[in-house]
C-alpha atoms as a PDB file:
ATOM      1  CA  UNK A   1     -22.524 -30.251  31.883  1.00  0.00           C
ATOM      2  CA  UNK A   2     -22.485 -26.497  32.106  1.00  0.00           C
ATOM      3  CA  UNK A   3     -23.681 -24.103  34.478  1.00  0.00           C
ATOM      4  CA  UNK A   4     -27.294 -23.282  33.942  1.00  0.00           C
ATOM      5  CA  UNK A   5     -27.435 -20.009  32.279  1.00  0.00           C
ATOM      6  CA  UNK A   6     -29.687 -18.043  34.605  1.00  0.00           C
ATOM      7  CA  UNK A   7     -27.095 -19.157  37.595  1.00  0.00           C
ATOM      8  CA  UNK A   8     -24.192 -17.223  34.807  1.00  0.00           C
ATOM      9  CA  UNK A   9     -26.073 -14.305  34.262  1.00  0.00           C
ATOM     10  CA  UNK A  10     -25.377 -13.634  38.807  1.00  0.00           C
ATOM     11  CA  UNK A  11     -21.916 -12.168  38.573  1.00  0.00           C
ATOM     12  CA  UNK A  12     -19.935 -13.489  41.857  1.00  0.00           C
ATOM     13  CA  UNK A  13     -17.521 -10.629  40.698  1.00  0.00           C
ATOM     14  CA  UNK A  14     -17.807  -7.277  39.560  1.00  0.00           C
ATOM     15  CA  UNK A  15     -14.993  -4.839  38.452  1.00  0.00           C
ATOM     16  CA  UNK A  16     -15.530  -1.348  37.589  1.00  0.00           C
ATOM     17  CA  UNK A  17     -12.618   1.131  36.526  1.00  0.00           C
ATOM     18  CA  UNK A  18     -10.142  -1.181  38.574  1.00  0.00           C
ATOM     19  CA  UNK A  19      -6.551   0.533  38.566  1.00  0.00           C
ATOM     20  CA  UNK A  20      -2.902  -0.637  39.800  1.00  0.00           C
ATOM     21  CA  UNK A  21       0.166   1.176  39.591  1.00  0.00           C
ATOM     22  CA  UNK A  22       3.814   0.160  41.471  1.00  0.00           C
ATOM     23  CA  UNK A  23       6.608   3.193  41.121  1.00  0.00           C
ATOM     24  CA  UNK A  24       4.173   5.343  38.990  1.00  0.00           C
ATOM     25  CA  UNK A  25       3.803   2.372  36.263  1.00  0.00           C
ATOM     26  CA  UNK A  26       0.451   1.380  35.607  1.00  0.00           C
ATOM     27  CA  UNK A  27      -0.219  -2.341  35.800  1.00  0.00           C
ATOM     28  CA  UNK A  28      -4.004  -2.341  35.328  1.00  0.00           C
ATOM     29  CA  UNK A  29      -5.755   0.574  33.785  1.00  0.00           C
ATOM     30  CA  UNK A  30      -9.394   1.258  34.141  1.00  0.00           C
ATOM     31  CA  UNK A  31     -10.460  -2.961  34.123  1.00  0.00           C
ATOM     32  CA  UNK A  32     -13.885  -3.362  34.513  1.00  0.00           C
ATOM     33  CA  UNK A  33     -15.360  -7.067  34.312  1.00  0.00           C
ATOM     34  CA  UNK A  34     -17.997  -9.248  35.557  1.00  0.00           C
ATOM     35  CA  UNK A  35     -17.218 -13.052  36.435  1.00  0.00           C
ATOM     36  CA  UNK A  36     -20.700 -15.002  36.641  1.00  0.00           C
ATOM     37  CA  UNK A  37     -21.525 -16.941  39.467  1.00  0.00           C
ATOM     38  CA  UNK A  38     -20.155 -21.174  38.443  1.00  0.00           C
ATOM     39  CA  UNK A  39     -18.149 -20.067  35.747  1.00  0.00           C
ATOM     40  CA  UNK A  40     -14.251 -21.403  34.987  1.00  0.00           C
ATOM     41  CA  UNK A  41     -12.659 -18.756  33.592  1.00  0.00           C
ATOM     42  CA  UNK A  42      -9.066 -18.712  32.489  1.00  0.00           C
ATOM     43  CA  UNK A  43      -6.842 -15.166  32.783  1.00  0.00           C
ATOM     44  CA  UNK A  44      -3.811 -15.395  30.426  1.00  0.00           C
ATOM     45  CA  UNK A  45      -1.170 -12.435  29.888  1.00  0.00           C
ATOM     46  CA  UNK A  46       2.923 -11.533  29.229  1.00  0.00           C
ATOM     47  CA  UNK A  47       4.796 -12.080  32.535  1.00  0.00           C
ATOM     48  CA  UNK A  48       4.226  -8.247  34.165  1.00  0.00           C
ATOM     49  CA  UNK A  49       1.142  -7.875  32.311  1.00  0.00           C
ATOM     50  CA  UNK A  50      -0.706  -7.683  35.978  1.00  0.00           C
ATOM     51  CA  UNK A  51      -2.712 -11.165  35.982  1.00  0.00           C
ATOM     52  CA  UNK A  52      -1.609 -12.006  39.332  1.00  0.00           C
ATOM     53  CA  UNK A  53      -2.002  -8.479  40.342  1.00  0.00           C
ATOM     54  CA  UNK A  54      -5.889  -8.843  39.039  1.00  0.00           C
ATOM     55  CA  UNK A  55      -5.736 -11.621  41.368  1.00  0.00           C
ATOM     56  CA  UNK A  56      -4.790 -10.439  44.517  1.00  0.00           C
ATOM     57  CA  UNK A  57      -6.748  -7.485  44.230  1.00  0.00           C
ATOM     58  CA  UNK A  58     -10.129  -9.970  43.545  1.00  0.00           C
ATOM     59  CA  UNK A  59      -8.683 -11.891  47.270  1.00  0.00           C
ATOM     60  CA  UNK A  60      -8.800  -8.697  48.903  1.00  0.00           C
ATOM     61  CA  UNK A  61      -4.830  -9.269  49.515  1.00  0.00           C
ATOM     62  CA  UNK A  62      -4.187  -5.260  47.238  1.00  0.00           C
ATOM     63  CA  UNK A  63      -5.147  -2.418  49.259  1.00  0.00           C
ATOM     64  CA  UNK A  64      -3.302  -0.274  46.626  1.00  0.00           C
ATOM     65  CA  UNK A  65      -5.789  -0.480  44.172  1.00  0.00           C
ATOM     66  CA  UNK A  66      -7.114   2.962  43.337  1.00  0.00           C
ATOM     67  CA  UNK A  67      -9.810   4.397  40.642  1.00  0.00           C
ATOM     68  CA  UNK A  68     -13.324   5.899  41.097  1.00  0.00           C
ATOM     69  CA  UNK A  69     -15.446   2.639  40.221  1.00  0.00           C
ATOM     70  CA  UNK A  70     -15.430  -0.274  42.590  1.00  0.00           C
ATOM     71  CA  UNK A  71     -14.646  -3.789  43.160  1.00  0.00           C
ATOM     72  CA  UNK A  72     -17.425  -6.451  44.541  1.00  0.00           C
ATOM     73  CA  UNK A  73     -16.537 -10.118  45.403  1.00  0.00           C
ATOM     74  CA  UNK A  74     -17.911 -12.798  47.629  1.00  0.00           C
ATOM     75  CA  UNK A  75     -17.509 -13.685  51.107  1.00  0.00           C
ATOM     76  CA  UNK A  76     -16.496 -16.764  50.304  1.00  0.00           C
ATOM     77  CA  UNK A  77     -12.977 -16.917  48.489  1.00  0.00           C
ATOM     78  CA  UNK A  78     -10.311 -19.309  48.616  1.00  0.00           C
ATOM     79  CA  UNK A  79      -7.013 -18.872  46.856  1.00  0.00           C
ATOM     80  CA  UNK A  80      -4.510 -21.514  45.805  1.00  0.00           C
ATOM     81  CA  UNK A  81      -1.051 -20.585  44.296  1.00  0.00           C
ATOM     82  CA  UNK A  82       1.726 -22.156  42.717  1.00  0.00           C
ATOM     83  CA  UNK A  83       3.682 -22.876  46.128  1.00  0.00           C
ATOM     84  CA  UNK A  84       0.839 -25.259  48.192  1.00  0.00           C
ATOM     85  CA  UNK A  85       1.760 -23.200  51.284  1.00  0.00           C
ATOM     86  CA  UNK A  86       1.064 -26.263  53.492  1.00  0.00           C
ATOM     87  CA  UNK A  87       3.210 -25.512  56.893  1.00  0.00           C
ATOM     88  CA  UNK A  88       5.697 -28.493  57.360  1.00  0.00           C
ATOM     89  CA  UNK A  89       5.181 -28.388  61.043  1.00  0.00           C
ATOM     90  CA  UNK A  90       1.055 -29.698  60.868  1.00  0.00           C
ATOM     91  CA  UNK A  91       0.142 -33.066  59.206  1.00  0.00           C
ATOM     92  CA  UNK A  92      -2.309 -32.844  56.518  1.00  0.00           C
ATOM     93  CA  UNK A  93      -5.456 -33.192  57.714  1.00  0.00           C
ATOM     94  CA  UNK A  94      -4.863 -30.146  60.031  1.00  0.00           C
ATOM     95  CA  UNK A  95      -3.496 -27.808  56.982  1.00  0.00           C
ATOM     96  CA  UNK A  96      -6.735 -28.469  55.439  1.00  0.00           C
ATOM     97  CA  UNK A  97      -8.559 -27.915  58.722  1.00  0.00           C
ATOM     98  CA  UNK A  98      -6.296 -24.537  59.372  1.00  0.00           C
ATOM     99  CA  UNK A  99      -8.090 -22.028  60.099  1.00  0.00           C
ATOM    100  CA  UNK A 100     -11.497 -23.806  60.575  1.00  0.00           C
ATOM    101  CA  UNK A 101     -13.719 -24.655  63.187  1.00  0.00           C
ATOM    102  CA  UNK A 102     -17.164 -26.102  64.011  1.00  0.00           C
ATOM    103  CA  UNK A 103     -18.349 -29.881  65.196  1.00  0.00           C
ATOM    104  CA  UNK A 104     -17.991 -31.233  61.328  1.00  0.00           C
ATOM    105  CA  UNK A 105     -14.741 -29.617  60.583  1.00  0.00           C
ATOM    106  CA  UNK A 106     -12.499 -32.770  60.924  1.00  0.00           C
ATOM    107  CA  UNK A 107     -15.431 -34.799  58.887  1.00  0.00           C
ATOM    108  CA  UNK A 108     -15.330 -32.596  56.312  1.00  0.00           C
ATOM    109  CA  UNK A 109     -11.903 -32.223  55.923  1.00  0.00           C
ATOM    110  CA  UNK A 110     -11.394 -35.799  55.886  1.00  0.00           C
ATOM    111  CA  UNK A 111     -14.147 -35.862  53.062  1.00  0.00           C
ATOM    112  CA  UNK A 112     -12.076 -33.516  51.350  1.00  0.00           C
ATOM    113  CA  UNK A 113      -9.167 -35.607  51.107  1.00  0.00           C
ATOM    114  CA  UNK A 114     -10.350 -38.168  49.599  1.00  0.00           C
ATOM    115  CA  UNK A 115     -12.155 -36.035  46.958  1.00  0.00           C
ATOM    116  CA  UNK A 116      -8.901 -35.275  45.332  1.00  0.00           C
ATOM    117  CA  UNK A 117      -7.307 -38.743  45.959  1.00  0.00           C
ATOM    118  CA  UNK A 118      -5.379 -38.372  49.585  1.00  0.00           C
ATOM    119  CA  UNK A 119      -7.562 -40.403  51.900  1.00  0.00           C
ATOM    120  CA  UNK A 120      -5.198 -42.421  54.150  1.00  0.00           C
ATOM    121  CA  UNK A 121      -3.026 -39.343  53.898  1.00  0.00           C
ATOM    122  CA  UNK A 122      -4.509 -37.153  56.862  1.00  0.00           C
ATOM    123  CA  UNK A 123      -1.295 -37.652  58.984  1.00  0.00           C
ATOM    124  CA  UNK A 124       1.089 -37.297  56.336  1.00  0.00           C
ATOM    125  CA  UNK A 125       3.813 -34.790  57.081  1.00  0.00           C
ATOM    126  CA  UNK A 126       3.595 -32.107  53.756  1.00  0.00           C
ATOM    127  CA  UNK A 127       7.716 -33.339  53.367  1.00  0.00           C
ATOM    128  CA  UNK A 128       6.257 -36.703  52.837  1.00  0.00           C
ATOM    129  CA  UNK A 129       4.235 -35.469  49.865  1.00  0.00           C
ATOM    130  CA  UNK A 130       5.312 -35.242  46.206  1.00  0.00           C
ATOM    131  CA  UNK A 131       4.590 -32.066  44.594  1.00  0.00           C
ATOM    132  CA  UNK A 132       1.216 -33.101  43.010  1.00  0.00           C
ATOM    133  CA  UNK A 133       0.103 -34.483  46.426  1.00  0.00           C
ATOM    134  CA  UNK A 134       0.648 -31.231  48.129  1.00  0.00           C
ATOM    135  CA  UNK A 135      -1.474 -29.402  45.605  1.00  0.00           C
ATOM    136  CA  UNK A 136      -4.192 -31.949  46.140  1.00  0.00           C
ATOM    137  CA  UNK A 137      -4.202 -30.892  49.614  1.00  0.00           C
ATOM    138  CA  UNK A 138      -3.721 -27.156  48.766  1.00  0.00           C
ATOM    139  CA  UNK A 139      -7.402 -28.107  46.454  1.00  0.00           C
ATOM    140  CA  UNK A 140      -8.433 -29.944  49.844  1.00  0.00           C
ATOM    141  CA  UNK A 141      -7.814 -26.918  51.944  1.00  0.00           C
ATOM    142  CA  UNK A 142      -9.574 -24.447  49.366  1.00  0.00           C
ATOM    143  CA  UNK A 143     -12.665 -26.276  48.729  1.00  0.00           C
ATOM    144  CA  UNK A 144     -12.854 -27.594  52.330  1.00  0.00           C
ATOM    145  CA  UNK A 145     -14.618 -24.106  52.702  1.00  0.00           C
ATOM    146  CA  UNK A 146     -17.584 -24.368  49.940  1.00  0.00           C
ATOM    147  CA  UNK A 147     -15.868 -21.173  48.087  1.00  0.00           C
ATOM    148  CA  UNK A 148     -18.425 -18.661  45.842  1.00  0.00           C
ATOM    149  CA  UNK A 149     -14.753 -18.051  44.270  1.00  0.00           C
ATOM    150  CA  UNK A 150     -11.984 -19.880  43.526  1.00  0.00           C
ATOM    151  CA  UNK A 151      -8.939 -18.084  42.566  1.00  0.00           C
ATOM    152  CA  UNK A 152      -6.203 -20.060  41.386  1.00  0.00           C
ATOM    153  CA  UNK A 153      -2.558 -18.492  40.499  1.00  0.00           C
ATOM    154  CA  UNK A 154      -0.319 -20.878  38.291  1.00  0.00           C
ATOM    155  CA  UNK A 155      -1.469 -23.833  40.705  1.00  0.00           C
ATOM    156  CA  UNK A 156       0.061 -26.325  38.389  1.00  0.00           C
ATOM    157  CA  UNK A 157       3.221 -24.518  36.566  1.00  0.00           C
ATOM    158  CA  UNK A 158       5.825 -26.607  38.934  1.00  0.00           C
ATOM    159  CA  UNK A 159       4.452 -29.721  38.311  1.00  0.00           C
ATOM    160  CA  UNK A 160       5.962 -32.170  35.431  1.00  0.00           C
ATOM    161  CA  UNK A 161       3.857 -32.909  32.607  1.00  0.00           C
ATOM    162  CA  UNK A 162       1.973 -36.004  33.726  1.00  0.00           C
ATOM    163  CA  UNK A 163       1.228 -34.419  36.646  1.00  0.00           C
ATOM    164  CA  UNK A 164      -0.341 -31.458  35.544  1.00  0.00           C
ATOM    165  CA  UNK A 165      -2.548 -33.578  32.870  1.00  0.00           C
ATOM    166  CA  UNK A 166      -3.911 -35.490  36.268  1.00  0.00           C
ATOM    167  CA  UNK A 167      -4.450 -31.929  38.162  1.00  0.00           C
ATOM    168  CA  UNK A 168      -6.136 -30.618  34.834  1.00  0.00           C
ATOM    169  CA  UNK A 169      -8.831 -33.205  35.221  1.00  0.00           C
ATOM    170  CA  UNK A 170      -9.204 -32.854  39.003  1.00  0.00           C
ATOM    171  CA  UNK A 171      -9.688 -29.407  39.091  1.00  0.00           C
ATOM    172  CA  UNK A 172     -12.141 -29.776  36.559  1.00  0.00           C
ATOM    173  CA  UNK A 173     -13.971 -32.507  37.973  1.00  0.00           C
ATOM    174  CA  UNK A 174     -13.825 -30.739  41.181  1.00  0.00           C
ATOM    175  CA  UNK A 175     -15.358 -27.550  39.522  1.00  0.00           C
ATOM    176  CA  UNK A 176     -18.135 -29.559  38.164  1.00  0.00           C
ATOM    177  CA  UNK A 177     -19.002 -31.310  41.407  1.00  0.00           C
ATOM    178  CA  UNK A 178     -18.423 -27.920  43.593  1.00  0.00           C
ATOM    179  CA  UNK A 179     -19.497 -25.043  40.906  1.00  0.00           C
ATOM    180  CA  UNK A 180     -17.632 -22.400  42.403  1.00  0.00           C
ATOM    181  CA  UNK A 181     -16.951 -19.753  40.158  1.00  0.00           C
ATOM    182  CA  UNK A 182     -12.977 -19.866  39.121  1.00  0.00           C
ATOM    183  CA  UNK A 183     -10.747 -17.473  37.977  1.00  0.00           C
ATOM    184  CA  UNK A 184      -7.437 -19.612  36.841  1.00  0.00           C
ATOM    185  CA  UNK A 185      -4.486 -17.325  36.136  1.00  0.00           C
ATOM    186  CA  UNK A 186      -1.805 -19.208  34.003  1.00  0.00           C
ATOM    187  CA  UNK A 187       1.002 -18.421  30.981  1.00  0.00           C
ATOM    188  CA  UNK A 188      -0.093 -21.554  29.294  1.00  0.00           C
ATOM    189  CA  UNK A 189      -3.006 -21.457  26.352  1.00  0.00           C
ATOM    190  CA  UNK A 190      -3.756 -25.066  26.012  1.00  0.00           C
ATOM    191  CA  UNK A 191      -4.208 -25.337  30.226  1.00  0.00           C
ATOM    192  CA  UNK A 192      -6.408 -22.391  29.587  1.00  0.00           C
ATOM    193  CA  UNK A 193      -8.469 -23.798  26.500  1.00  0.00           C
ATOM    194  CA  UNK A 194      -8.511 -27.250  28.181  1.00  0.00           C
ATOM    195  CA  UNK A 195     -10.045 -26.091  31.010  1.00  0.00           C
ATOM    196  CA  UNK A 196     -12.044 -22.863  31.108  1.00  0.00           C
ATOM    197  CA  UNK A 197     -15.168 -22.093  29.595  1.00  0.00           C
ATOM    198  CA  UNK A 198     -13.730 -18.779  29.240  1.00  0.00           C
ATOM    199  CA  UNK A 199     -10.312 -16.711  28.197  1.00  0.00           C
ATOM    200  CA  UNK A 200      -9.485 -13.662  29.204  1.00  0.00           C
ATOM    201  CA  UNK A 201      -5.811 -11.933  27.794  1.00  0.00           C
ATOM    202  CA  UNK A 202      -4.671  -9.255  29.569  1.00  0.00           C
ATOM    203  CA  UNK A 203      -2.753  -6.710  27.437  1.00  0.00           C
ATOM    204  CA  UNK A 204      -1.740  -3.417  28.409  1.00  0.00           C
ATOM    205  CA  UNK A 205      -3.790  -3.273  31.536  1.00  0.00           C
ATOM    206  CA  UNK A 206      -6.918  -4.030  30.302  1.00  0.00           C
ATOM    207  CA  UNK A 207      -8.465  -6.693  28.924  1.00  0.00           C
ATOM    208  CA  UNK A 208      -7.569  -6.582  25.251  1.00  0.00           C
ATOM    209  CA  UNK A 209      -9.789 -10.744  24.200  1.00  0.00           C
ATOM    210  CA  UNK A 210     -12.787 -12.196  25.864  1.00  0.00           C
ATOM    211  CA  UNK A 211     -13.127 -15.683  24.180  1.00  0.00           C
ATOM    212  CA  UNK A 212     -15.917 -18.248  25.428  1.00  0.00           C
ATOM    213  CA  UNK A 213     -14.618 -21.543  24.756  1.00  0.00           C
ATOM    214  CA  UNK A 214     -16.633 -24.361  23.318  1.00  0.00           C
ATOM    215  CA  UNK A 215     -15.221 -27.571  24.652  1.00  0.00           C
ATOM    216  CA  UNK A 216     -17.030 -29.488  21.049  1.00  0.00           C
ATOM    217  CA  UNK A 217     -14.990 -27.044  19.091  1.00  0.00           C
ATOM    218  CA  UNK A 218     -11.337 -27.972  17.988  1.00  0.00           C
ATOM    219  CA  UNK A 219      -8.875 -26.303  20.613  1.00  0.00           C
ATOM    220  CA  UNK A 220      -6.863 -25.229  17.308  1.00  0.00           C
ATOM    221  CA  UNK A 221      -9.041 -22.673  16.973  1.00  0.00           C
ATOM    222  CA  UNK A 222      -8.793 -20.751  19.936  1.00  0.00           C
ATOM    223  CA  UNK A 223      -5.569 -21.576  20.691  1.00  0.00           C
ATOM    224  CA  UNK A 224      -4.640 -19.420  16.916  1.00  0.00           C
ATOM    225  CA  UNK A 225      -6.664 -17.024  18.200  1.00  0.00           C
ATOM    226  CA  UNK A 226      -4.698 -16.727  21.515  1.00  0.00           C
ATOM    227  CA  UNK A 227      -1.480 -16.773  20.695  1.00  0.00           C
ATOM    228  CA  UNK A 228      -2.072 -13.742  17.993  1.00  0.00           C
ATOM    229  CA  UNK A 229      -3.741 -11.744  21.417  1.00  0.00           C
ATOM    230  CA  UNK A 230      -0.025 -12.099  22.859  1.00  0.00           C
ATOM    231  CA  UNK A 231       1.425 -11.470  19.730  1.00  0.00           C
ATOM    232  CA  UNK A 232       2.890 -15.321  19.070  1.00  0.00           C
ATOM    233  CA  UNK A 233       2.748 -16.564  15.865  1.00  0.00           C
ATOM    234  CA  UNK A 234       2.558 -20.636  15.175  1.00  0.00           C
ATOM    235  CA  UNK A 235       6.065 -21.020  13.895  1.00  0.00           C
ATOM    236  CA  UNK A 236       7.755 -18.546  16.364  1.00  0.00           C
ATOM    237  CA  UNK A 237      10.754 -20.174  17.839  1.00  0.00           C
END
């Protein structure tokens, strides 16, 4: 079920006249964008086009980020990327606790656990962990917090192709259960169209397609539609 539409009409973030540059190149030029409050959207883009740059600057993790409009996000924002950053010297339960405190902390990290399939796991070593299972606990550790934001960055792109079809539908689920609003930056259109309500592509430092995605329609569609915003045709290759 989607997010009711007065909740999407709250934007969790707002972008006005965002701009990057790195060695007097610039990476994002004048972006402004709104991302409503319990809304997945997806944020594709050539490698270099600035979608993990976006990203960072949305954490709070750019201070280089210049131009005379502003950038608003929540308090609340946890980031997973495509390494699951656990650190190999604390056993699961406490990467997912890192960080946190209060009398329910250990309850509700052990709660989070065995949301995304790892209860039993809590003194795991991360070395003992394949790479899907450490992303679990990367989702553990994120959502652990309630977030008003998740911000994923390729979370799945060194995972095999099994795996990633599991994580698809655990993220999602999780969304659905959670409602944070997402941002999911990836190179792949079908991850995108399978699970965001909404595409952004990134071309040229601003935001060149916004496509809402209607998960009744036939992904063909929008994935056609995609690929010609990045300039792929269906029989490249």
């Amino acid at each position: 079920m989607a997010p009711h539409t007065e909740q999407l009409t709250r934007p969790t973030v707002r972008i006005q006249n965002l701009t990057r540059s790195f060695g007097g190149r610039t990476v994002l030029d004048g972006i402004d964008l709104d991302l409503p409050a319990g809304q997945f959207t997806a944020l594709l883009g050539h490698s270099g086009s600035g979608k993990s740059t976006l990203l960072r600057a949305i954490a709070g993790l750019d201070h280089g980020v210049a131009g005379d409009g502003r950038l608003t996000a929540p308090e609340r924002v946890s980031v997973v990327f495509q390494d699951s950053r656990l650190l190999p010297w604390r056993r699961v339960l406490a990467n997912v606790l890192l960080g946190l405190d209060g009398k329910d902390a250990e309850e509700r990290g052990r709660a989070a656990l065995t949301e995304v399939g790892l209860g039993g796991r809590e003194r795991a070593w991360p070395g003992e962990l394949s790479g899907g299972e450490a992303q679990r606990a990367a989702l553990a550790r994120s959502l652990v917090r309630e977030p008003e934001l998740l911000l994923a960055d390729e979370p799945f792109g060194a995972l095999d192709a099994l795996t990633r079809i599991r994580m698809h539908h655990l993220l999602r689920e999780l969304w659905k259960r959670h409602r944070p609003a997402v941002l999911l930056v990836t190179h792949d259109v079908d991850e995108a169209i399978v699970l965001a309500d909404r595409v952004l592509v990134l071309e040229e430092g601003r935001i060149g397609l916004d496509l809402a995605i209607d998960h009744g329609r036939p992904r063909d569609e929008y994935r056609s539609r995609l690929l010609a915003a990045l300039g792929v045709t269906e029989d490249a290759g």
